[in-house]
PDB file of N, CA and C in Angstrom:
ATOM      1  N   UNK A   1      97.574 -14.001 -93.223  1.00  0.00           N
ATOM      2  CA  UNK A   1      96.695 -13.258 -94.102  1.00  0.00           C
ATOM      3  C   UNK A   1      95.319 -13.888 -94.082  1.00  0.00           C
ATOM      4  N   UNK A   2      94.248 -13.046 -94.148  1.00  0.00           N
ATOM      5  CA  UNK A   2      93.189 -13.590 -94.039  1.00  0.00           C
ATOM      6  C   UNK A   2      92.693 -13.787 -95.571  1.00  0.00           C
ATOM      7  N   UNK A   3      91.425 -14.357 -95.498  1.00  0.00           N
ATOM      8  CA  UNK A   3      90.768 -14.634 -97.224  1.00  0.00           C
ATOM      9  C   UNK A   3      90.507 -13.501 -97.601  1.00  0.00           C
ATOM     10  N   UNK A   4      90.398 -12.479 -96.953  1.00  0.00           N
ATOM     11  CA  UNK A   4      89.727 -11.370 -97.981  1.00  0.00           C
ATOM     12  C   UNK A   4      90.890 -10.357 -98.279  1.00  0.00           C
ATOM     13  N   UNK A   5      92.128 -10.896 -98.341  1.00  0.00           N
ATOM     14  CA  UNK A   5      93.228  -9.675 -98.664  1.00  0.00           C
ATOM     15  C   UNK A   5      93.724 -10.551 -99.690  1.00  0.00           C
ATOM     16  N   UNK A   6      93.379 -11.816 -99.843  1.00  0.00           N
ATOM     17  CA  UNK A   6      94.092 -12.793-100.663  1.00  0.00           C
ATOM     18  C   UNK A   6      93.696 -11.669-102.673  1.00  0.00           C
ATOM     19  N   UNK A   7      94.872 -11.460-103.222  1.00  0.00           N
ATOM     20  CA  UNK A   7      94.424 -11.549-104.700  1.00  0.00           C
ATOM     21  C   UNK A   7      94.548 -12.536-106.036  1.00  0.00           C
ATOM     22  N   UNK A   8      93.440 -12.961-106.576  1.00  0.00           N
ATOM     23  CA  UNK A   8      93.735 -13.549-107.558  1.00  0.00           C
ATOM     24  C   UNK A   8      94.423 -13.422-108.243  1.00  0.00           C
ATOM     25  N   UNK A   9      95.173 -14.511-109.490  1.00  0.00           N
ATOM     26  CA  UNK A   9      96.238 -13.967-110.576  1.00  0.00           C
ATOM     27  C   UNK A   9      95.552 -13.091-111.332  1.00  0.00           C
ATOM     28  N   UNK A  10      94.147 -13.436-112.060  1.00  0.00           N
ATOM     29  CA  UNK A  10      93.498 -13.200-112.564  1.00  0.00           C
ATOM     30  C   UNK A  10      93.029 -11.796-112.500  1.00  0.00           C
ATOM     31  N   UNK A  11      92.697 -11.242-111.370  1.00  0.00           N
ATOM     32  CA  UNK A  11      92.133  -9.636-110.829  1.00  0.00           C
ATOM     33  C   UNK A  11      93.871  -8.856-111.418  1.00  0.00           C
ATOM     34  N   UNK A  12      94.740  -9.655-111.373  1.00  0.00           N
ATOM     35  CA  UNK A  12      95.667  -8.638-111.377  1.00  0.00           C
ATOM     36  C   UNK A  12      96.303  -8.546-112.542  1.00  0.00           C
ATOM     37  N   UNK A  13      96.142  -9.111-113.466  1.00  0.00           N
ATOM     38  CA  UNK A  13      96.239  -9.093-115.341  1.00  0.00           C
ATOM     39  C   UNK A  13      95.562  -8.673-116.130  1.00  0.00           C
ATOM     40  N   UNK A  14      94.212  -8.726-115.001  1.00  0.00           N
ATOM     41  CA  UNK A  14      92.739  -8.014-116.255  1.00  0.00           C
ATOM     42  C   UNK A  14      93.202  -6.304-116.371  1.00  0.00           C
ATOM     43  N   UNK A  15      93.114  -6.190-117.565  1.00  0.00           N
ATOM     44  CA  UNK A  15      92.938  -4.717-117.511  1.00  0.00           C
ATOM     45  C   UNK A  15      91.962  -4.267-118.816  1.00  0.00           C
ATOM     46  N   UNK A  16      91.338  -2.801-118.106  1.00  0.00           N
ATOM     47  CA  UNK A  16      90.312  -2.287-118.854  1.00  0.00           C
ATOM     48  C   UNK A  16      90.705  -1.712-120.079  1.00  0.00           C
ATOM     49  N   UNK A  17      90.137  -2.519-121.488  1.00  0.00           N
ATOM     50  CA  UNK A  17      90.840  -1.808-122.486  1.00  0.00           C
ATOM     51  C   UNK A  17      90.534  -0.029-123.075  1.00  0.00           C
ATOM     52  N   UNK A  18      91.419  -0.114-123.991  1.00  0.00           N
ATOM     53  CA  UNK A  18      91.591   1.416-123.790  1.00  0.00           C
ATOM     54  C   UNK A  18      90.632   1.687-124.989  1.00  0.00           C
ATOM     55  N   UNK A  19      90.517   3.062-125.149  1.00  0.00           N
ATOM     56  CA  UNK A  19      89.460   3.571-126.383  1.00  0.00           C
ATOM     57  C   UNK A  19      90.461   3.551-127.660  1.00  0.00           C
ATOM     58  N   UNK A  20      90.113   3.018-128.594  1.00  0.00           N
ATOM     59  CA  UNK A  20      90.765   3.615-129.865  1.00  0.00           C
ATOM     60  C   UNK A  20      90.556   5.164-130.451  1.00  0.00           C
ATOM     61  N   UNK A  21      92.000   5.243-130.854  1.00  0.00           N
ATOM     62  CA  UNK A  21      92.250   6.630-131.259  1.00  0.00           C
ATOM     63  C   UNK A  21      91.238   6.866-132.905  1.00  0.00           C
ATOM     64  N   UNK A  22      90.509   7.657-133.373  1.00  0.00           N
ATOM     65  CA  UNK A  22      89.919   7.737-135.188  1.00  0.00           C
ATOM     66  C   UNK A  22      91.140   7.015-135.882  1.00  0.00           C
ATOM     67  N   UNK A  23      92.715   7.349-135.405  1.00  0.00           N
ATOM     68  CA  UNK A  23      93.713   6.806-136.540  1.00  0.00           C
ATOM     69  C   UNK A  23      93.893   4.934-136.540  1.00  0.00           C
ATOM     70  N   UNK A  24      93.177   4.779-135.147  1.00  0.00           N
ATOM     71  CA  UNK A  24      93.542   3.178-135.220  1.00  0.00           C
ATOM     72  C   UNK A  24      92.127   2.996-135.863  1.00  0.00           C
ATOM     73  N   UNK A  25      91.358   3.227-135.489  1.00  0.00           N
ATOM     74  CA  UNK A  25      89.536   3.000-136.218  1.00  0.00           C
ATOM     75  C   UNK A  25      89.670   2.722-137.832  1.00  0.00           C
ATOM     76  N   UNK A  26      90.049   4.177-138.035  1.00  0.00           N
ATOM     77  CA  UNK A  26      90.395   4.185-139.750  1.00  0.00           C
ATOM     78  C   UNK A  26      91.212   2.908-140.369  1.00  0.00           C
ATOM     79  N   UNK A  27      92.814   2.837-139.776  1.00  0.00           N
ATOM     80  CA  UNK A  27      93.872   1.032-139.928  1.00  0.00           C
ATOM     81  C   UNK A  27      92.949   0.069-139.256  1.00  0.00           C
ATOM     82  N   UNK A  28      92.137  -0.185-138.658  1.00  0.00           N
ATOM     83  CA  UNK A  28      91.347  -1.174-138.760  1.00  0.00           C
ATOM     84  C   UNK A  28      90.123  -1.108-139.744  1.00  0.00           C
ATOM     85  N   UNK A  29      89.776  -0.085-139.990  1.00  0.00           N
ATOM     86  CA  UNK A  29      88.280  -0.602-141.096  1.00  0.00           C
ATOM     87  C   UNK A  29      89.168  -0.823-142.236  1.00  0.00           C
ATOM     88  N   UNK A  30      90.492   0.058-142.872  1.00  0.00           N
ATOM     89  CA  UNK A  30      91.165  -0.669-144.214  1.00  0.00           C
ATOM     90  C   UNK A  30      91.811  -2.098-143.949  1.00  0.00           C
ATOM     91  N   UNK A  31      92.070  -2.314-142.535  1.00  0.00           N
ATOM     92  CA  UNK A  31      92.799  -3.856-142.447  1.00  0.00           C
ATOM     93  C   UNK A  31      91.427  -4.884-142.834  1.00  0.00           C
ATOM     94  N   UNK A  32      90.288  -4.640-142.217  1.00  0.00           N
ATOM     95  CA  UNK A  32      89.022  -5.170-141.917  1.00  0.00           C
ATOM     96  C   UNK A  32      88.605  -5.724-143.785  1.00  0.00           C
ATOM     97  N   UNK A  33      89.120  -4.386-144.592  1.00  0.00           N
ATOM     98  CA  UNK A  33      88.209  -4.364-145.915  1.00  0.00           C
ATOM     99  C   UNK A  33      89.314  -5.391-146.598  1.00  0.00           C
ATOM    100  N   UNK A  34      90.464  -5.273-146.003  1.00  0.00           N
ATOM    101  CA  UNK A  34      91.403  -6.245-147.120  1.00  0.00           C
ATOM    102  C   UNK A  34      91.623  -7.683-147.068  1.00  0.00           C
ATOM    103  N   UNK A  35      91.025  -7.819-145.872  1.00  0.00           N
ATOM    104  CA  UNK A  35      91.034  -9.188-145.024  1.00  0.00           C
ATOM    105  C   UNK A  35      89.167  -9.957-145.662  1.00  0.00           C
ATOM    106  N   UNK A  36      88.238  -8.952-145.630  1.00  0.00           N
ATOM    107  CA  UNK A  36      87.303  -9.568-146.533  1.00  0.00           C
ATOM    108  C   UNK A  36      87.444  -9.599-147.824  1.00  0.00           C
ATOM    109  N   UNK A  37      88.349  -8.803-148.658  1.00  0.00           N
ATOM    110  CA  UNK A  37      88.128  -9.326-150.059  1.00  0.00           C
ATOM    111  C   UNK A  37      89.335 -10.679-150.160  1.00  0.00           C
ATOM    112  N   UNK A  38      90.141 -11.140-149.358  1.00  0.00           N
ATOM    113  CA  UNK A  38      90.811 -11.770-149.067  1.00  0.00           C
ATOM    114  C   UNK A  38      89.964 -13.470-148.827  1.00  0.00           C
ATOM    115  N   UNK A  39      88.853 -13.079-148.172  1.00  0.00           N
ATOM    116  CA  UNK A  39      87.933 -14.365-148.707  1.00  0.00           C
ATOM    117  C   UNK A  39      87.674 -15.244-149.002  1.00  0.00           C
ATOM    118  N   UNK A  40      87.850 -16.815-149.389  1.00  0.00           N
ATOM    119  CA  UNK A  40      87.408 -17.429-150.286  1.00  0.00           C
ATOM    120  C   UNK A  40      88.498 -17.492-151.220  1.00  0.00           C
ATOM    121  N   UNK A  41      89.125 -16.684-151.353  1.00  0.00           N
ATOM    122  CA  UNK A  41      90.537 -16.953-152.442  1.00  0.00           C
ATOM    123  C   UNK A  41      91.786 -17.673-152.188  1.00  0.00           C
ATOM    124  N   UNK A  42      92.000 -18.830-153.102  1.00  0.00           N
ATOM    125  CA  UNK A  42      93.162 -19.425-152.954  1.00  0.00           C
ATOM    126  C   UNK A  42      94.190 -18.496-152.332  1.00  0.00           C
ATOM    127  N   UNK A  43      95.496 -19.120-151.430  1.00  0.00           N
ATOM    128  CA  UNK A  43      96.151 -18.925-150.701  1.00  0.00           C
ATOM    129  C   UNK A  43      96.918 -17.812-151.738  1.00  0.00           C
ATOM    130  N   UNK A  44      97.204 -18.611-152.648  1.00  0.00           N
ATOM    131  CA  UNK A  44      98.372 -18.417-153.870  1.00  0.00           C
ATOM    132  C   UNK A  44      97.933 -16.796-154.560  1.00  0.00           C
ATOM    133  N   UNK A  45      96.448 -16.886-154.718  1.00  0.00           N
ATOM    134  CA  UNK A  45      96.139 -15.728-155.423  1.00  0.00           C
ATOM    135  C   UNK A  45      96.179 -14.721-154.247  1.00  0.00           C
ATOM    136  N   UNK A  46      96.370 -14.716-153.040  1.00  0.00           N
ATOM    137  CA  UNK A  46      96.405 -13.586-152.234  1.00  0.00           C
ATOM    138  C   UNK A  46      97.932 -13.541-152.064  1.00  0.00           C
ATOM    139  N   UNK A  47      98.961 -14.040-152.458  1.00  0.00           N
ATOM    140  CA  UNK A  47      99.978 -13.798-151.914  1.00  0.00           C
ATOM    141  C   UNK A  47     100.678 -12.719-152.750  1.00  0.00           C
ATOM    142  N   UNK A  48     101.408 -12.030-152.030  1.00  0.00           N
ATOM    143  CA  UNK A  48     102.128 -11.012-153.317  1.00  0.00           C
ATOM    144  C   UNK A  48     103.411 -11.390-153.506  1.00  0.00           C
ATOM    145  N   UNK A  49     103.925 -11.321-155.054  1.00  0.00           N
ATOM    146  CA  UNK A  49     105.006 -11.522-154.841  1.00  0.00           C
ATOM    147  C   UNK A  49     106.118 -10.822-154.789  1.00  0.00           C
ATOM    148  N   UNK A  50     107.089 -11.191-154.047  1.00  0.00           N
ATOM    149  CA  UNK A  50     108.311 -10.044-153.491  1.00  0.00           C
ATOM    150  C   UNK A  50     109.612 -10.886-154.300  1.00  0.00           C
ATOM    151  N   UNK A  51     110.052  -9.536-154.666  1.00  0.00           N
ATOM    152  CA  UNK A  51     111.508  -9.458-154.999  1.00  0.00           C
ATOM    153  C   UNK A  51     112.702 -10.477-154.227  1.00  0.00           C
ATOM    154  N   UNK A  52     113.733 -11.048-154.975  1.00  0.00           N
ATOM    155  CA  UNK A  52     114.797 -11.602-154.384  1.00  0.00           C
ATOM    156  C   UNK A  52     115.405 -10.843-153.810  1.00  0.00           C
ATOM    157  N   UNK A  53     116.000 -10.294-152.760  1.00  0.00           N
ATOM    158  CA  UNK A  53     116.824  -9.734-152.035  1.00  0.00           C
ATOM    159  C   UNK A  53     118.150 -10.243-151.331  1.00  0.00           C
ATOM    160  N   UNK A  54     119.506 -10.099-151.989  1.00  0.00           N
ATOM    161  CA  UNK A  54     120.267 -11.159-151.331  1.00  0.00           C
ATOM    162  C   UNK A  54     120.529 -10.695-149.881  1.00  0.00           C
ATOM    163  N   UNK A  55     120.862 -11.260-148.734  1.00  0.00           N
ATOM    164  CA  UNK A  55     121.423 -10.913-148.004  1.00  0.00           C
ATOM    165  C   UNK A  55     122.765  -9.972-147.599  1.00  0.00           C
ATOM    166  N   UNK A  56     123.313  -9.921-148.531  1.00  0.00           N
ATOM    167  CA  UNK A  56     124.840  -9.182-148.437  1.00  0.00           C
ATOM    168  C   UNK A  56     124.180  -8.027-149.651  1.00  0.00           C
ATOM    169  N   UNK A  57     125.035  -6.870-149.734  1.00  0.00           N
ATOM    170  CA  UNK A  57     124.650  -5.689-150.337  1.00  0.00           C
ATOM    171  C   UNK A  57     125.626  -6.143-151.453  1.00  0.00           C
ATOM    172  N   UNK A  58     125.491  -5.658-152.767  1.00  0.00           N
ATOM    173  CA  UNK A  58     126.389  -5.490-153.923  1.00  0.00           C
ATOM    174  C   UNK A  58     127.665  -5.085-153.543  1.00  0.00           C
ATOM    175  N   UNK A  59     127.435  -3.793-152.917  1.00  0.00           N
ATOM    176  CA  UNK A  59     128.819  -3.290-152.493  1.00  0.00           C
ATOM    177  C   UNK A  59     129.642  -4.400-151.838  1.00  0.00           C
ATOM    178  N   UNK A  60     129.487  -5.061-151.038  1.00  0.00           N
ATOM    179  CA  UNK A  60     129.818  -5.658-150.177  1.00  0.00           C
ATOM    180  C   UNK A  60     130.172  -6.870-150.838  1.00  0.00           C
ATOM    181  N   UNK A  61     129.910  -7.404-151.840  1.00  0.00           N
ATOM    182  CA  UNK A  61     130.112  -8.267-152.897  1.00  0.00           C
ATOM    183  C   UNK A  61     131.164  -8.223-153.850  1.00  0.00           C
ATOM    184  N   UNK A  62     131.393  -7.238-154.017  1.00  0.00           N
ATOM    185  CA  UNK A  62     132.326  -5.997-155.319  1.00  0.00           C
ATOM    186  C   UNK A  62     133.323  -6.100-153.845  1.00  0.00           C
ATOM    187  N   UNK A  63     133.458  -5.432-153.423  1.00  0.00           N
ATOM    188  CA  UNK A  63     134.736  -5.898-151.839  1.00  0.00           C
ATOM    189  C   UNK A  63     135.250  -6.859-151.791  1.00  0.00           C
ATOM    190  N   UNK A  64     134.298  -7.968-151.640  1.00  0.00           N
ATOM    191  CA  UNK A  64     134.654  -9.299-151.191  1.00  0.00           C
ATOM    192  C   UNK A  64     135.280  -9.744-152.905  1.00  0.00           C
ATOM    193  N   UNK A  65     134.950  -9.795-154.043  1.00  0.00           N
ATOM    194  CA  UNK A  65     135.267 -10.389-155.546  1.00  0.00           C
ATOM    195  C   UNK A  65     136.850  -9.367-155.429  1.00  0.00           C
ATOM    196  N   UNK A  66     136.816  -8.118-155.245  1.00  0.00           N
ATOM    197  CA  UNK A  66     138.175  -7.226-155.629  1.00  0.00           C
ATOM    198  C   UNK A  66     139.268  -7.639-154.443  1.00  0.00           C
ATOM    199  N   UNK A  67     138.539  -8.442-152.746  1.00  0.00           N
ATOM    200  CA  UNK A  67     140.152  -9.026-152.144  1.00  0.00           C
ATOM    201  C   UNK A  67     140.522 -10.358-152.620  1.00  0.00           C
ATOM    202  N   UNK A  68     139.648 -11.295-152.832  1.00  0.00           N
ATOM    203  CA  UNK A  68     139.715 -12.802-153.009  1.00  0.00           C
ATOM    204  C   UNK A  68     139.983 -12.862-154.393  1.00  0.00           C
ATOM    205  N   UNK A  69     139.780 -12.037-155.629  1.00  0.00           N
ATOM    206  CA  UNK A  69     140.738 -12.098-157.311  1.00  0.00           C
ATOM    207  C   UNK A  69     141.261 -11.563-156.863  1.00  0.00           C
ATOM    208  N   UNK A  70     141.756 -10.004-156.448  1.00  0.00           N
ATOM    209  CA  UNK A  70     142.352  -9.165-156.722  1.00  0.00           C
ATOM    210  C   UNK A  70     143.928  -9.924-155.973  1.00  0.00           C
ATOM    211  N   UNK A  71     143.410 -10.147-154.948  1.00  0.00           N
ATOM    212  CA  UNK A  71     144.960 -11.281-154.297  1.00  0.00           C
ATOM    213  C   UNK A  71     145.564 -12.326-154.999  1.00  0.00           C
ATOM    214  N   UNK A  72     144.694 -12.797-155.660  1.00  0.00           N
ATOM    215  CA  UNK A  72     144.855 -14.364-156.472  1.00  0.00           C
ATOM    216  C   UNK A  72     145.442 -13.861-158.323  1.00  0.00           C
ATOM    217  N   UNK A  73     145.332 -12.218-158.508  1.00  0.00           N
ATOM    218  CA  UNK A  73     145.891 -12.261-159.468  1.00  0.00           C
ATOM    219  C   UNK A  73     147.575 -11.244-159.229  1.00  0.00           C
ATOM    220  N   UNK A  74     146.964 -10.616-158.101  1.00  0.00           N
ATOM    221  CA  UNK A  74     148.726 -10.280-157.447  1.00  0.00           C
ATOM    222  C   UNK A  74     149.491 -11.304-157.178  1.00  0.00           C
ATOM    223  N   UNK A  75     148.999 -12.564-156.692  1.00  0.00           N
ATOM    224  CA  UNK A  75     150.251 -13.839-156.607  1.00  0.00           C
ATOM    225  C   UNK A  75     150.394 -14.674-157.828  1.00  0.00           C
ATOM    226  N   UNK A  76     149.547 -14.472-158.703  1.00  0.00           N
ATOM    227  CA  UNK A  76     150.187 -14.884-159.695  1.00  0.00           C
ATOM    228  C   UNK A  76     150.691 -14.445-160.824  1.00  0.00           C
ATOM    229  N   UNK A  77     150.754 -12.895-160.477  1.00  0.00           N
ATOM    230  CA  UNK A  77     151.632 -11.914-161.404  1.00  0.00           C
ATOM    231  C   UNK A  77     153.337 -11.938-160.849  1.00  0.00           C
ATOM    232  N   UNK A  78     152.994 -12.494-159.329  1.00  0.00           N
ATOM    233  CA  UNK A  78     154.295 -12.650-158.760  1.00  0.00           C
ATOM    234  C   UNK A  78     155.220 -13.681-159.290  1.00  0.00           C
ATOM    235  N   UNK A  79     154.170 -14.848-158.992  1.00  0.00           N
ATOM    236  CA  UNK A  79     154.890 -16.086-159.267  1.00  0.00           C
ATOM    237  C   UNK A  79     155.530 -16.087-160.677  1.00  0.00           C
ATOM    238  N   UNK A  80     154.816 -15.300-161.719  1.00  0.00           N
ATOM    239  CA  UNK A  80     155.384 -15.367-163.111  1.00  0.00           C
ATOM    240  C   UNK A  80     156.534 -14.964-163.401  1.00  0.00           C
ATOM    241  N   UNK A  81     156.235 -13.674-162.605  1.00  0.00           N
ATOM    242  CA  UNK A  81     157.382 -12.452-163.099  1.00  0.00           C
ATOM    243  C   UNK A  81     158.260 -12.274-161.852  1.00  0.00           C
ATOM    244  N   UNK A  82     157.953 -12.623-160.586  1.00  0.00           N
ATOM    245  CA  UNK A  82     159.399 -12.236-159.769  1.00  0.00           C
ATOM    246  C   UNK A  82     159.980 -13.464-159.548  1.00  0.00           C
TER     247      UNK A  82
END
């Protein structure tokens, strides 16, 4: 191969960016406005705070409490009475 067929990494990663759509323009000037009043303000006062969320669903909780008692009071209705 000669030098002038050789390609850089570089020539071949660049790419020409694209136009923004009005809908990305618009989510960037409200990202733009929330990020400046964001400012100068303690970390703490910008943070929002969110709800505990457990990992496992209620339901799924109520399942798990009705096999692990619900077994533990069938064997010991057994043990009493049979």
């Amino acid at each position: 191969m000669g030098e002038g067929t050789s390609i850089g990494l570089a020539q071949i990663f660049i790419r020409t960016p694209m136009a923004q759509t009005p809908q990305q323009r618009a989510a960037n000037a409200r990202f733009e406005e929330t990020q400046k009043k964001k400012m100068g303000k303690p970390v703490t006062a910008v943070k929002r705070k969110e709800e505990f969320r457990s990992p496992i669903s209620k339901g799924w909780i109520i399942i798990l409490g009705f096999v692990v008692c619900g077994g533990l009071i069938v064997e010991l209705l057994r043990l009493l009475f049979g």
